[in-house]
C-alpha atoms as a PDB file:
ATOM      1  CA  UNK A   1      -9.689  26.977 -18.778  1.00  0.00           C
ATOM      2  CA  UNK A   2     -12.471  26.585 -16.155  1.00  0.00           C
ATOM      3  CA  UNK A   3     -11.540  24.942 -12.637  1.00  0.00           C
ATOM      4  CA  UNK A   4     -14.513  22.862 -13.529  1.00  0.00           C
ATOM      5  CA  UNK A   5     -12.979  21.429 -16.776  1.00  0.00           C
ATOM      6  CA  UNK A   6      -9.026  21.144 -14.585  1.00  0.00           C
ATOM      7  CA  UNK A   7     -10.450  19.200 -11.808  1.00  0.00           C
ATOM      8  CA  UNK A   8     -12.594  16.853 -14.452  1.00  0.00           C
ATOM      9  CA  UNK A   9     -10.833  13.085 -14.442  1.00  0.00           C
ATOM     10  CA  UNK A  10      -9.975  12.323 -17.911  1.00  0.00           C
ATOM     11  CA  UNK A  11     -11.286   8.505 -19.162  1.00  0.00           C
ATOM     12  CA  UNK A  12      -9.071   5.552 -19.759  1.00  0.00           C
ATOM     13  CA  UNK A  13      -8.687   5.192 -23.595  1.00  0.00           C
ATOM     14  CA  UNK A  14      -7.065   1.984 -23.544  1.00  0.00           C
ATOM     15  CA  UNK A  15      -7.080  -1.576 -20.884  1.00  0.00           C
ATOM     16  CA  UNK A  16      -4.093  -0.470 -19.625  1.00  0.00           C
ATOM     17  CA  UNK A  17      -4.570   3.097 -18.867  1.00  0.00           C
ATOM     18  CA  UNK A  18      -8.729   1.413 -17.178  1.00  0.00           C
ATOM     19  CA  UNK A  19      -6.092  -0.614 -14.809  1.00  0.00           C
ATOM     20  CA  UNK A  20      -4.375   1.922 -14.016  1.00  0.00           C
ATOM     21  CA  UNK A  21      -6.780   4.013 -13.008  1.00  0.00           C
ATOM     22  CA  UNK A  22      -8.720   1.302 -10.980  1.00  0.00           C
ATOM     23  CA  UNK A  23      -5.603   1.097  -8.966  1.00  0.00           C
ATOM     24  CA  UNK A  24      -6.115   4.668  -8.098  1.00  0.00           C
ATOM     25  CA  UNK A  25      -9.190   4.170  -6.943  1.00  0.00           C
ATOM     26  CA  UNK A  26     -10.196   3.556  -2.792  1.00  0.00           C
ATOM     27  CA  UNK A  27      -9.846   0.346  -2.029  1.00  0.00           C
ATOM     28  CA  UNK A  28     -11.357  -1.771   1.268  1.00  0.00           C
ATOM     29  CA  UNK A  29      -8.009  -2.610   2.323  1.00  0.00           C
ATOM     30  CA  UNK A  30      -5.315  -0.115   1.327  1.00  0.00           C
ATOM     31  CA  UNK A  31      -1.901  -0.955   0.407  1.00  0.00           C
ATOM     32  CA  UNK A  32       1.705   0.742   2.280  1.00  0.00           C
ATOM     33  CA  UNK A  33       1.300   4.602   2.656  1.00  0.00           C
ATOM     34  CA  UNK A  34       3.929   6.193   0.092  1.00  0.00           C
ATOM     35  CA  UNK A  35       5.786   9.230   1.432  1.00  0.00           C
ATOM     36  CA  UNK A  36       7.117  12.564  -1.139  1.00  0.00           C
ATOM     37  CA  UNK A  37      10.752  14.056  -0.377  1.00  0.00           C
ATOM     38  CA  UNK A  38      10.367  17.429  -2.271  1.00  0.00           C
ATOM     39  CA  UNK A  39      12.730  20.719  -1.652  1.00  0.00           C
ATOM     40  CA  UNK A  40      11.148  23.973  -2.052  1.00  0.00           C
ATOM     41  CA  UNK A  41      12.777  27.190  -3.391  1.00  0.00           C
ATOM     42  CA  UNK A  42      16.133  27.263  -1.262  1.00  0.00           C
ATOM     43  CA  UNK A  43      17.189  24.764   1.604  1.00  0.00           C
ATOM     44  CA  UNK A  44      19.982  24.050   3.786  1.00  0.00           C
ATOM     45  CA  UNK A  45      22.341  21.254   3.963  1.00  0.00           C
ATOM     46  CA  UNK A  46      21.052  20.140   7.268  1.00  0.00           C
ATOM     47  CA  UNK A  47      17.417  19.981   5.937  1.00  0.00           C
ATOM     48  CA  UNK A  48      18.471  18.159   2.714  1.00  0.00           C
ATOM     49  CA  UNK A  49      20.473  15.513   4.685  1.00  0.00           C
ATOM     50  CA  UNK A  50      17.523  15.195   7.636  1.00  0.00           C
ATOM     51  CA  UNK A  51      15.226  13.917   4.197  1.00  0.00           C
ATOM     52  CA  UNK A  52      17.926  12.248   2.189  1.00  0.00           C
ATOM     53  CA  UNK A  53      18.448   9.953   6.046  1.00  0.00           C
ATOM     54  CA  UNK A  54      14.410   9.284   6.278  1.00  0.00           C
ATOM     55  CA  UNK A  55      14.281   8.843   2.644  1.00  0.00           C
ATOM     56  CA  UNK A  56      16.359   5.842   3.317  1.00  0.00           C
ATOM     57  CA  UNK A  57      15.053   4.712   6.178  1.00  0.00           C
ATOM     58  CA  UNK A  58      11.249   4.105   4.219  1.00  0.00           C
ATOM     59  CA  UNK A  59      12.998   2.746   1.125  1.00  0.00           C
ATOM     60  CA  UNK A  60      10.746   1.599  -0.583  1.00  0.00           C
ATOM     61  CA  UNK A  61       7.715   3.469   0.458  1.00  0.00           C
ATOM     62  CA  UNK A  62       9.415   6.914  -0.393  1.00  0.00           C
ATOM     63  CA  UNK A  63       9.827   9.109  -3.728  1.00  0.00           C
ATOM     64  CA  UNK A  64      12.404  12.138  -3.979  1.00  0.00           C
ATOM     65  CA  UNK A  65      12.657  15.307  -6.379  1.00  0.00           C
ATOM     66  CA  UNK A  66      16.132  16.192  -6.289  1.00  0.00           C
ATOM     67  CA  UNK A  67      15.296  19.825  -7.837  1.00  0.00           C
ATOM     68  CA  UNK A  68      14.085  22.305  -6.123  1.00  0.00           C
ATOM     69  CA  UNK A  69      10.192  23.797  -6.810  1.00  0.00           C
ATOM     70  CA  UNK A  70       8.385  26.943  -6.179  1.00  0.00           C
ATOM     71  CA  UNK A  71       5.871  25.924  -3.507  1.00  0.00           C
ATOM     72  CA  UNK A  72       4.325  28.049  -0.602  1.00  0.00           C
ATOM     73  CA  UNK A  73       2.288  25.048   0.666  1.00  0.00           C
ATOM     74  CA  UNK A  74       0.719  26.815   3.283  1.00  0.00           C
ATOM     75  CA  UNK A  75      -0.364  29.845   0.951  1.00  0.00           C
ATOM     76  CA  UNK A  76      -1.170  27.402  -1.812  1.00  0.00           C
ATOM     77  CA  UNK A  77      -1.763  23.494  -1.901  1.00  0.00           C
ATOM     78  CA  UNK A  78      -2.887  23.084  -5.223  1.00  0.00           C
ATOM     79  CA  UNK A  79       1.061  22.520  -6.940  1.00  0.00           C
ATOM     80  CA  UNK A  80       2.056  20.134  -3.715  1.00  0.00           C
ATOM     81  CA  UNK A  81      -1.317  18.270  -4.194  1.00  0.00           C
ATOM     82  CA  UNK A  82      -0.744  17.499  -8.149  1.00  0.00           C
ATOM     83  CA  UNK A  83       3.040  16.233  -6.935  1.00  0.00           C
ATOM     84  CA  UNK A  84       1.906  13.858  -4.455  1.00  0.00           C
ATOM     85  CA  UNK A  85      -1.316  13.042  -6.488  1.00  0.00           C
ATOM     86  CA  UNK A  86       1.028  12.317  -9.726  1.00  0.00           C
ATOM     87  CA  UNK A  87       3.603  10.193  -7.680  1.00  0.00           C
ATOM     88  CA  UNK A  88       0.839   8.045  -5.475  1.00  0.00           C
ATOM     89  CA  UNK A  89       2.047   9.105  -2.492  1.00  0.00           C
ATOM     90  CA  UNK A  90      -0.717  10.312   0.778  1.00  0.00           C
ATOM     91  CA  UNK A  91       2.039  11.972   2.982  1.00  0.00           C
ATOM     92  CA  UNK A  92       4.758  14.732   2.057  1.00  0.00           C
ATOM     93  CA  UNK A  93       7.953  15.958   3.595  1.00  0.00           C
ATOM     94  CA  UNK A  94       8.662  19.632   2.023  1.00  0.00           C
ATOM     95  CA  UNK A  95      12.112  21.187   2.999  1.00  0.00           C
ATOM     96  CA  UNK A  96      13.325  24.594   2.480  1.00  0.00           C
ATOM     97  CA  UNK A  97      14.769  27.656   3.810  1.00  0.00           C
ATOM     98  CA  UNK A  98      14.571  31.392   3.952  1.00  0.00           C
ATOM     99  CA  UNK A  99      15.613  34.246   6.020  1.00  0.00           C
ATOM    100  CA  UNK A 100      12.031  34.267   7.710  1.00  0.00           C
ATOM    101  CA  UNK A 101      11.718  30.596   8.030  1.00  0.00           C
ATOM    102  CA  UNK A 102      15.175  28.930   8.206  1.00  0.00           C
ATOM    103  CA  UNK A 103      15.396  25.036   7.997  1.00  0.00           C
ATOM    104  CA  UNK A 104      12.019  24.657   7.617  1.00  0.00           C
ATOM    105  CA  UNK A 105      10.237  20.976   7.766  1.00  0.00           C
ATOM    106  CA  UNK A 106       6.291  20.743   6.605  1.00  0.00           C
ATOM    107  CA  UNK A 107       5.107  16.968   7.132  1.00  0.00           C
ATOM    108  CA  UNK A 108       1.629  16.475   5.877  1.00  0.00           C
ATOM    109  CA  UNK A 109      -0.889  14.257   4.506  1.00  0.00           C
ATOM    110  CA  UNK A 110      -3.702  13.895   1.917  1.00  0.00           C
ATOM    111  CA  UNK A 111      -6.820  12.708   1.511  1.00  0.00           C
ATOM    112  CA  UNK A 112      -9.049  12.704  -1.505  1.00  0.00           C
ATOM    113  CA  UNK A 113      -6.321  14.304  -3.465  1.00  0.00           C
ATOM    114  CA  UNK A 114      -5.861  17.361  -1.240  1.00  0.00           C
ATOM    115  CA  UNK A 115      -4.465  18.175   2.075  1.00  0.00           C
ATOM    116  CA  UNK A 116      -5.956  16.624   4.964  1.00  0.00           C
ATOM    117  CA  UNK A 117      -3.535  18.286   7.541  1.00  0.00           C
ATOM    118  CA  UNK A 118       0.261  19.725   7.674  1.00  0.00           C
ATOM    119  CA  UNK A 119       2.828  20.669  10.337  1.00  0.00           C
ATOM    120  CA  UNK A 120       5.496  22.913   9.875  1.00  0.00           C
ATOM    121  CA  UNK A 121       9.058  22.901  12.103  1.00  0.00           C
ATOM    122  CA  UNK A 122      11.798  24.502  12.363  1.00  0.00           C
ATOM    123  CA  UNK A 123      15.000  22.548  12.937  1.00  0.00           C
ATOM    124  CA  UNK A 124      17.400  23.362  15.427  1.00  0.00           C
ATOM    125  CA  UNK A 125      19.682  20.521  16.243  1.00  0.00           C
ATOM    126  CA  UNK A 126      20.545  18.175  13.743  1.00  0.00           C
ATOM    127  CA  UNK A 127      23.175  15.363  13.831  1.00  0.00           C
ATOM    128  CA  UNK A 128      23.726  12.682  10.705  1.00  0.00           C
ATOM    129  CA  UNK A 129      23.819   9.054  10.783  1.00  0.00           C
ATOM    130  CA  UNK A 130      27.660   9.961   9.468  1.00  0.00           C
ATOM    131  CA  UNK A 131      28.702  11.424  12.512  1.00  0.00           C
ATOM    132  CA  UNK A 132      27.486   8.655  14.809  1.00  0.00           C
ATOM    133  CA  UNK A 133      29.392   6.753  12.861  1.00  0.00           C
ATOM    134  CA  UNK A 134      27.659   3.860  13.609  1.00  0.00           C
ATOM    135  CA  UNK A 135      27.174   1.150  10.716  1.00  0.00           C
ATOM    136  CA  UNK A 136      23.405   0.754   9.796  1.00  0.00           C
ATOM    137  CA  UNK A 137      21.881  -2.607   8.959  1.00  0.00           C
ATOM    138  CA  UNK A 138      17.948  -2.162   8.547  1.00  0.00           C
ATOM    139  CA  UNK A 139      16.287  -4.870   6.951  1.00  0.00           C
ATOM    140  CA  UNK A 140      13.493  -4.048   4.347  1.00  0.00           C
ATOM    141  CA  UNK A 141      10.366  -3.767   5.288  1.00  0.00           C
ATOM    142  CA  UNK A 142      11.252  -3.475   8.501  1.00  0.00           C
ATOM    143  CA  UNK A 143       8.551  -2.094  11.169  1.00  0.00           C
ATOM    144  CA  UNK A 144       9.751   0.611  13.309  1.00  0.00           C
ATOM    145  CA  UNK A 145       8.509   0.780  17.341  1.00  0.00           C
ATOM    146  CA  UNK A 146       7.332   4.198  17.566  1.00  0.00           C
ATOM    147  CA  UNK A 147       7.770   5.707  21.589  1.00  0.00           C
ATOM    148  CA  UNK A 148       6.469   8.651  22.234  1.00  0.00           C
ATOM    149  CA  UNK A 149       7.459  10.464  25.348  1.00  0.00           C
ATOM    150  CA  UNK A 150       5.749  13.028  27.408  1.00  0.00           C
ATOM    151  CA  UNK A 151       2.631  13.611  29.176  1.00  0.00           C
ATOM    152  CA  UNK A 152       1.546  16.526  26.136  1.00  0.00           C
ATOM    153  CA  UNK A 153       0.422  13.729  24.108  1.00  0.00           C
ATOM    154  CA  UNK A 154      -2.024  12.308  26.167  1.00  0.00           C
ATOM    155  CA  UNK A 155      -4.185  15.932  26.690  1.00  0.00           C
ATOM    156  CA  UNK A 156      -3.146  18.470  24.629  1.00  0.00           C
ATOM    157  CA  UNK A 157      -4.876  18.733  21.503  1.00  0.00           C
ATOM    158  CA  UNK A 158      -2.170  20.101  19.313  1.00  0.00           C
ATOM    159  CA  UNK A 159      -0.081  17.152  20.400  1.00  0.00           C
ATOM    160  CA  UNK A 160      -2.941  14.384  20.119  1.00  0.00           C
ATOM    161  CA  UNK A 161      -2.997  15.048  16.321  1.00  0.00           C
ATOM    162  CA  UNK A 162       1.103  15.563  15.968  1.00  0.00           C
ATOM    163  CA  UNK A 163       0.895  11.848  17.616  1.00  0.00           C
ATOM    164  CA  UNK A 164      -1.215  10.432  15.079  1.00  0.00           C
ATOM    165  CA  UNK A 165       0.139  12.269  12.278  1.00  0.00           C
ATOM    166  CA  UNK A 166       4.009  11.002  13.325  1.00  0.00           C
ATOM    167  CA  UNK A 167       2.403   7.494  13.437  1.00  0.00           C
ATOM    168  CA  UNK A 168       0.906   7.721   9.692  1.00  0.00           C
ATOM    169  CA  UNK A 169       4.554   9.107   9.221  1.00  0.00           C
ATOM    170  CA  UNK A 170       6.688   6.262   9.730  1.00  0.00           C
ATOM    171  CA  UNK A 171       4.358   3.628  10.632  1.00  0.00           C
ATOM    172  CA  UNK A 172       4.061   3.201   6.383  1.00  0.00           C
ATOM    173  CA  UNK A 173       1.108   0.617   7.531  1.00  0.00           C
ATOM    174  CA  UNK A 174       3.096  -2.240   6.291  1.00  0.00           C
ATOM    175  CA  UNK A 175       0.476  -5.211   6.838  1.00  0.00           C
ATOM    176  CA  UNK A 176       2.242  -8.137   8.709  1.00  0.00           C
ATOM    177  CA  UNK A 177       0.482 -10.880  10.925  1.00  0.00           C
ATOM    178  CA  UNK A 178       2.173 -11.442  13.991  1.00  0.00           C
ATOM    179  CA  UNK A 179       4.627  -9.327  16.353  1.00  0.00           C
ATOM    180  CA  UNK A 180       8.001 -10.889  17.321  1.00  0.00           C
ATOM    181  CA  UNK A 181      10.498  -8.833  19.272  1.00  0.00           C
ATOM    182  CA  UNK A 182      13.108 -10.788  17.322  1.00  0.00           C
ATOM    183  CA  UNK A 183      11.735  -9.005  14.283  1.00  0.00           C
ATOM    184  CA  UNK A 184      12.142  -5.148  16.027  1.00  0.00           C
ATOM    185  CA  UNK A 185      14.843  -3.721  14.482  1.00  0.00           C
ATOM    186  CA  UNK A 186      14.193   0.133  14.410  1.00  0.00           C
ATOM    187  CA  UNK A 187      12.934   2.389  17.302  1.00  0.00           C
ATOM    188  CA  UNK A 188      11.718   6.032  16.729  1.00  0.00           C
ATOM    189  CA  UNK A 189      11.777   8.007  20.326  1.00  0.00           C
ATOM    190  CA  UNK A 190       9.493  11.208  19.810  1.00  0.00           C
ATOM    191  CA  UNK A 191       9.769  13.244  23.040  1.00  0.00           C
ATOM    192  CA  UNK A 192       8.157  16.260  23.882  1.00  0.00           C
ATOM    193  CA  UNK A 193       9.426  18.472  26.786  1.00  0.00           C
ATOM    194  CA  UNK A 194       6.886  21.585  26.303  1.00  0.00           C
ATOM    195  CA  UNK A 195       4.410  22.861  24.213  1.00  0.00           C
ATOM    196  CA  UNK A 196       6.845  23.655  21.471  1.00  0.00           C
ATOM    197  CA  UNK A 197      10.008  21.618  21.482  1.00  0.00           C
ATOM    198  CA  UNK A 198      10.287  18.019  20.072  1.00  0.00           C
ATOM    199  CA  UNK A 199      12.482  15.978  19.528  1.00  0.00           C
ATOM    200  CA  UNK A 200      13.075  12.802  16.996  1.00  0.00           C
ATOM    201  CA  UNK A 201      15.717  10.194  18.018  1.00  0.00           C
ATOM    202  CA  UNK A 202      16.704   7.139  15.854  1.00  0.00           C
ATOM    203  CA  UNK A 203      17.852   3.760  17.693  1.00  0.00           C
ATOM    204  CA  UNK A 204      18.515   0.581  16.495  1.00  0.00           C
ATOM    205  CA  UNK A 205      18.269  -3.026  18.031  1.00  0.00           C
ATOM    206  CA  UNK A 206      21.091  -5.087  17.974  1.00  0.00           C
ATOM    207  CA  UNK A 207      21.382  -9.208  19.292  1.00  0.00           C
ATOM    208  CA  UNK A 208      24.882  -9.864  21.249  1.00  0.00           C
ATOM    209  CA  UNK A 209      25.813 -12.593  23.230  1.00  0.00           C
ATOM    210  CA  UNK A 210      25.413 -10.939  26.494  1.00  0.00           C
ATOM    211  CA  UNK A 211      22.069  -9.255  25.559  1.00  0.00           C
ATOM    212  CA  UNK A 212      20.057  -6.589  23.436  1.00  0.00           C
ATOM    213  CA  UNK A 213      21.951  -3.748  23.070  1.00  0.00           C
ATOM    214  CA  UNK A 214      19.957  -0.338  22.247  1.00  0.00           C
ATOM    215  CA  UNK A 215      22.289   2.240  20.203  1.00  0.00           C
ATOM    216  CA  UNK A 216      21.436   5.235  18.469  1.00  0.00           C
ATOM    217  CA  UNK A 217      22.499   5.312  14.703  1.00  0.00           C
ATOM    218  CA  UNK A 218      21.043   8.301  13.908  1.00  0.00           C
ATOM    219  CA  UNK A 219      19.658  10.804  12.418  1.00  0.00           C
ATOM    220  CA  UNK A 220      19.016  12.797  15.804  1.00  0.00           C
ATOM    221  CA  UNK A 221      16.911  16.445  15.518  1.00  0.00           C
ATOM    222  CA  UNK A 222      15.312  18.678  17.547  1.00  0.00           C
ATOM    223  CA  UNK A 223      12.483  21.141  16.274  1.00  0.00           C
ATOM    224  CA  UNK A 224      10.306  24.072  17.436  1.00  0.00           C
ATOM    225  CA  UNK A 225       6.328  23.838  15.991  1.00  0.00           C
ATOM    226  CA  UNK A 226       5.775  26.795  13.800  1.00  0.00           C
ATOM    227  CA  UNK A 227       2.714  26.885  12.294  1.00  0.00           C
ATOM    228  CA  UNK A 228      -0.133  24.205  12.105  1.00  0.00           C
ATOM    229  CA  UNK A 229      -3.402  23.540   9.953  1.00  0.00           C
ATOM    230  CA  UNK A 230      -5.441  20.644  10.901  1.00  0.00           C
ATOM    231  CA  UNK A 231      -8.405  19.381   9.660  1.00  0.00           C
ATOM    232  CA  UNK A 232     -11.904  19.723  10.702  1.00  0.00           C
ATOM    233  CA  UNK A 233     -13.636  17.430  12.648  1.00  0.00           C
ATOM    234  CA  UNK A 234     -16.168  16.311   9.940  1.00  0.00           C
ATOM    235  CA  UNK A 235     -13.697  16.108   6.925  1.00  0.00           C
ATOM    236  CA  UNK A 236     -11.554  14.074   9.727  1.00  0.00           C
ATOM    237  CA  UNK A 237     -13.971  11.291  10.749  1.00  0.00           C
ATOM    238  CA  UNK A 238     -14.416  10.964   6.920  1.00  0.00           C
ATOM    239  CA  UNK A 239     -10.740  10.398   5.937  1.00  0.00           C
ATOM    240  CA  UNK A 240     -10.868   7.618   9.127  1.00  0.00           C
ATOM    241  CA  UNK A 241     -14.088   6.141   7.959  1.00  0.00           C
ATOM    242  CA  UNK A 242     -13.887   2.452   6.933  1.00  0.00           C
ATOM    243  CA  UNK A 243     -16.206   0.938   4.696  1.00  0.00           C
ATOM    244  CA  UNK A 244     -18.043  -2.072   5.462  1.00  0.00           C
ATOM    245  CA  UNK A 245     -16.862  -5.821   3.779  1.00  0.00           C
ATOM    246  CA  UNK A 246     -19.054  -6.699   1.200  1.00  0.00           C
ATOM    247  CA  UNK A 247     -21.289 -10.047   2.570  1.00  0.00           C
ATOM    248  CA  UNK A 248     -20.256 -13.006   0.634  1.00  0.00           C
ATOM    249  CA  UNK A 249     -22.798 -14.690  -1.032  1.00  0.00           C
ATOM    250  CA  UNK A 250     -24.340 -17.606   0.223  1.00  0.00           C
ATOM    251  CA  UNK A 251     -22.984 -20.944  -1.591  1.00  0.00           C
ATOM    252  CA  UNK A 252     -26.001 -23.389  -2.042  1.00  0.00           C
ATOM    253  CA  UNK A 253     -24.906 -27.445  -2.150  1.00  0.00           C
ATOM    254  CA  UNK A 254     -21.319 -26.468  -0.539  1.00  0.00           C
ATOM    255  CA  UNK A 255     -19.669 -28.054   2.191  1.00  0.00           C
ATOM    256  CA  UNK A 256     -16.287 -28.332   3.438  1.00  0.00           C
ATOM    257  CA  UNK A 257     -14.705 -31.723   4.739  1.00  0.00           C
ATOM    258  CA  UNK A 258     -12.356 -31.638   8.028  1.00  0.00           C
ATOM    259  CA  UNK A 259      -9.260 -31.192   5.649  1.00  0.00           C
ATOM    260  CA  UNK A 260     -10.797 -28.040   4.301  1.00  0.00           C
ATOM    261  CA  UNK A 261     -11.530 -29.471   0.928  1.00  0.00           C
ATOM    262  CA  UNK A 262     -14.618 -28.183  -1.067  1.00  0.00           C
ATOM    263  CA  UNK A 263     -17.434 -30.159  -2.149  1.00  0.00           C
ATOM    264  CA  UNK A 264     -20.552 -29.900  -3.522  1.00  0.00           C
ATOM    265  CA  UNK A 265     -23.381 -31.107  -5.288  1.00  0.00           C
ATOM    266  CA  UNK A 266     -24.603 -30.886  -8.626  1.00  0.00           C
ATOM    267  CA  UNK A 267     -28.035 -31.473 -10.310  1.00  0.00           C
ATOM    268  CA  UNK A 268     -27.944 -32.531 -14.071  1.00  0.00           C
ATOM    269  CA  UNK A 269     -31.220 -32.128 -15.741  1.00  0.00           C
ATOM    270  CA  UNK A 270     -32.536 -35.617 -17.255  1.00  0.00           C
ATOM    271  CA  UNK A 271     -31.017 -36.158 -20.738  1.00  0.00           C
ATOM    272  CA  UNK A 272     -32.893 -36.374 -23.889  1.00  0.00           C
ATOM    273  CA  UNK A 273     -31.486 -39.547 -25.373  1.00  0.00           C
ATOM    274  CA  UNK A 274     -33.493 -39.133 -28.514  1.00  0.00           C
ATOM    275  CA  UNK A 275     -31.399 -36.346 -29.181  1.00  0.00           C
ATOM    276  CA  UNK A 276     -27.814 -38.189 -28.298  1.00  0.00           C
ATOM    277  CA  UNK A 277     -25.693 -37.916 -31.329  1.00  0.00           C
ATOM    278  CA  UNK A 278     -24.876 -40.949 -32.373  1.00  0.00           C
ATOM    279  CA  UNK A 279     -22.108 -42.494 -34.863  1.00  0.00           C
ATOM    280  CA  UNK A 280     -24.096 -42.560 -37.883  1.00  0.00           C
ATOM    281  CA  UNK A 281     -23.420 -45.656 -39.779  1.00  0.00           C
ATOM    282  CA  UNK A 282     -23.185 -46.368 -44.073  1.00  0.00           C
ATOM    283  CA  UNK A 283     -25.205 -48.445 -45.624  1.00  0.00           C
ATOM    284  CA  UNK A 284     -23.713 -51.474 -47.133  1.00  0.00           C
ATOM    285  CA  UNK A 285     -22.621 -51.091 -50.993  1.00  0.00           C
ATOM    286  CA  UNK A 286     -23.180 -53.592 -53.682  1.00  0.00           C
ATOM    287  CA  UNK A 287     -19.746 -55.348 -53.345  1.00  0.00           C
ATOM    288  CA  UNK A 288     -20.432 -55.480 -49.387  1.00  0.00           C
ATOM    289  CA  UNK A 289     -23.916 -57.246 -50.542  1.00  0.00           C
ATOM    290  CA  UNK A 290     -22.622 -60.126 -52.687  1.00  0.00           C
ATOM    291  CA  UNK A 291     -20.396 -60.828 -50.190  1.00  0.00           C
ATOM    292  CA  UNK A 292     -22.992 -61.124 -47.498  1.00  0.00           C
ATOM    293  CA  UNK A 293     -24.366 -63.911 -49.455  1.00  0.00           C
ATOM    294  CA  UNK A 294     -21.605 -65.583 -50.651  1.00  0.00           C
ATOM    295  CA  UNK A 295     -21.287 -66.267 -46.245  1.00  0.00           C
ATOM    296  CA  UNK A 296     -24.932 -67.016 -45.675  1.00  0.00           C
ATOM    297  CA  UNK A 297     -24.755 -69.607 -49.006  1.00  0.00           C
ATOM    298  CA  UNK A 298     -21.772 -71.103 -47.753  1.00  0.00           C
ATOM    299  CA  UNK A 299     -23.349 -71.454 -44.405  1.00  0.00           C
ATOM    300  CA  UNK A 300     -26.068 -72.708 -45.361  1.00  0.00           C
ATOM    301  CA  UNK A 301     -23.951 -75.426 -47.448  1.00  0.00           C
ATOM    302  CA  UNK A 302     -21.938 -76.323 -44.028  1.00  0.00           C
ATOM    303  CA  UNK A 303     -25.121 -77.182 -42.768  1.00  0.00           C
ATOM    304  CA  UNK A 304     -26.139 -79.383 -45.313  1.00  0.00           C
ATOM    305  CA  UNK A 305     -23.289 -81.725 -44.935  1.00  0.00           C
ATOM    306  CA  UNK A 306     -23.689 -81.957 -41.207  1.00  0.00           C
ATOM    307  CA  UNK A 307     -26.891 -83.143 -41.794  1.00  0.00           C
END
C-alpha cells in the first residue's frame, strides 16, 4: 500500500459516522485541549506515578494506555501521531526508560494530525502526592494559575517556547467568563534556575478562618532538558492562525425593543379572493323543495287573514 492511499481520509458511509467526522473537523472556536498518557517500551515507577498524578489532575481532559508500546517518537512520529489522532487528543505525555535515557518524559503537541513540537526530560527528583500526605480536594474543571519563575523565560528562546508549550499543557483552555480568586484552586510553579534544570511544583489554595493558606500537595519533580524539536517559524504562525468570524447577514424589517425582544415586519402579497376556497354548499333535494312551499303557502295564508 502506497503512502498516498494510507494518508487518504476514508468517507462517512452513514449520518452518524458524517457527524462524527464533522466533529473532527477545525472549528472557529475550539473546544478543551485533550491530553494522551502513553508508556513506551520500559518505564520506571517514578515516571508511571509522575503521569498517573497529572492524569488526575486534567480528569477529564486526559486519556491513558495502561500497556506499554513500541514508540521512538523522536526517530519516528508516525505510530504516536495515529494514537493521539485516534483518541482526539492535540498534546501527549510519553514515558519510558532505558539505560541511555532513564526516566524519560516527552511532552508534545500536534497540529494537523502530526507533531507540531516535543520536549524531552529527564527526571531527577520526584516526590508523590502520597508522601505529602496531604488530602487533595480539586474541583472539576478547575483552572490552574500557572507561575513561571525565572528570568530564562523572558529571553531565551529555548525557554520562550517551553513557556508556551507548559501553558498549552495544563492550561486545557477550559473557556470560562470571568476570573474570581475565590474560584483559584490549583497553582503550578514552573521555575527555572539555568539553562537546563526545571522544576514543576504543585500547590493548592485553601480558605481558613485566619486567611489563604498556600500548601503544596504534590506531585513535586525536577528535570534536566534533553533533547528538543520545535517547529518552524512558518508551520508555527500557521498552527496560531485564527480564522476570521463569518459576517452575519444583514436582517431586513428587524428590530429589537429595549427588553431585547425581536420584531419584525412582514409583507403579505394581496390575496386572490376569487380563488378563496369556500364551503361549497348542496343544492336543495325534492323533499327540501315541497317543504319550501308548504312555508311560503302558509305564509302567504297568515297574511291573508291579517288582512
Amino acid at each position: 500500500m502506497s503512502d498516498q492511499e494510507e494518508t487518504t481520509p476514508r468517507g462517512a458511509k452513514t449520518h452518524k459516522g458524517k457527524r462524527i467526522l464533522e466533529s473532527r473537523e477545525p472549528k472557529l472556536v475550539e473546544g478543551p485541549k485533550q491530553t494522551l498518557f502513553i508508556r513506551g517500551p520500559k518505564t520506571s515507577l517514578s515516571v508511571r506515578q509522575l503521569a498517573h498524578e497529572w492524569h488526575l489532575i486534567k480528569r477529564d481532559f486526559s486519556t491513558t494506555y495502561n500497556k506499554n508500546h513500541e514508540i521512538q517518537p523522536f526517530e519516528d512520529t508516525k505510530q504516536l501521531e495515529t494514537f493521539c489522532e485516534r483518541s482526539q487528543c492535540s498534546m501527549f505525555c510519553f514515558v519510558s526508560n532505558s539505560k541511555k535515557r532513564p526516566d524519560n518524559l516527552i511532552i508534545g503537541r500536534t497540529f494537523d494530525k502530526k507533531i507540531l513540537d516535543m520536549v524531552e526530560l529527564h527526571l531527577k527528583e520526584f516526590k508523590s502526592q502520597e508522601e505529602f500526605g496531604t488530602s487533595v480536594e480539586i474541583p472539576m474543571h478547575a483552572r490552574p494559575l500557572i507561575i513561571f519563575n525565572g528570568d530564562v523565560f523572558g529571553f531565551n528562546p529555548n525557554h520562550m517556547k517551553l513557556h508556551n508549550l507548559f501553558t498549552d499543557f495544563f492550561y486545557e483552555n477550559v473557556p470560562i467568563q470571568d476570573i474570581k480568586s475565590q474560584e483559584i484552586h490549583l497553582i503550578i510553579s514552573i521555575t527555572a534556575t539555568n539553562d537546563t534544570s526545571l522544576a514543576i511544583t504543585i500547590l493548592q489554595k485553601q480558605n481558613h478562618e485566619d486567611g489563604i493558606k498556600i500548601q503544596e500537595i504534590g506531585p513535586r519533580c525536577i528535570f534536566e532538558i534533553r533533547r528538543t524539536k520545535w517547529a518552524d517559524d512558518e508551520l508555527f504562525k500557521k498552527a496560531c492562525r485564527q480564522p476570521k468570524p463569518k459576517a452575519k447577514p444583514h436582517e431586513k424589517n428587524i428590530v429589537y425593543d429595549e427588553v431585547g425582544d425581536k420584531r419584525g415586519k412582514v409583507f403579505v402579497q394581496q390575496q386572490d379572493l376569487s380563488t378563496l376556497a369556500l364551503k361549497k354548499r348542496k343544492k336543495l333535494r325534492k323533499g327540501d323543495q315541497k317543504l319550501k312551499a308548504r312555508i311560503e303557502s302558509q305564509e302567504q295564508n297568515v297574511e291573508v287573514n291579517e288582512e
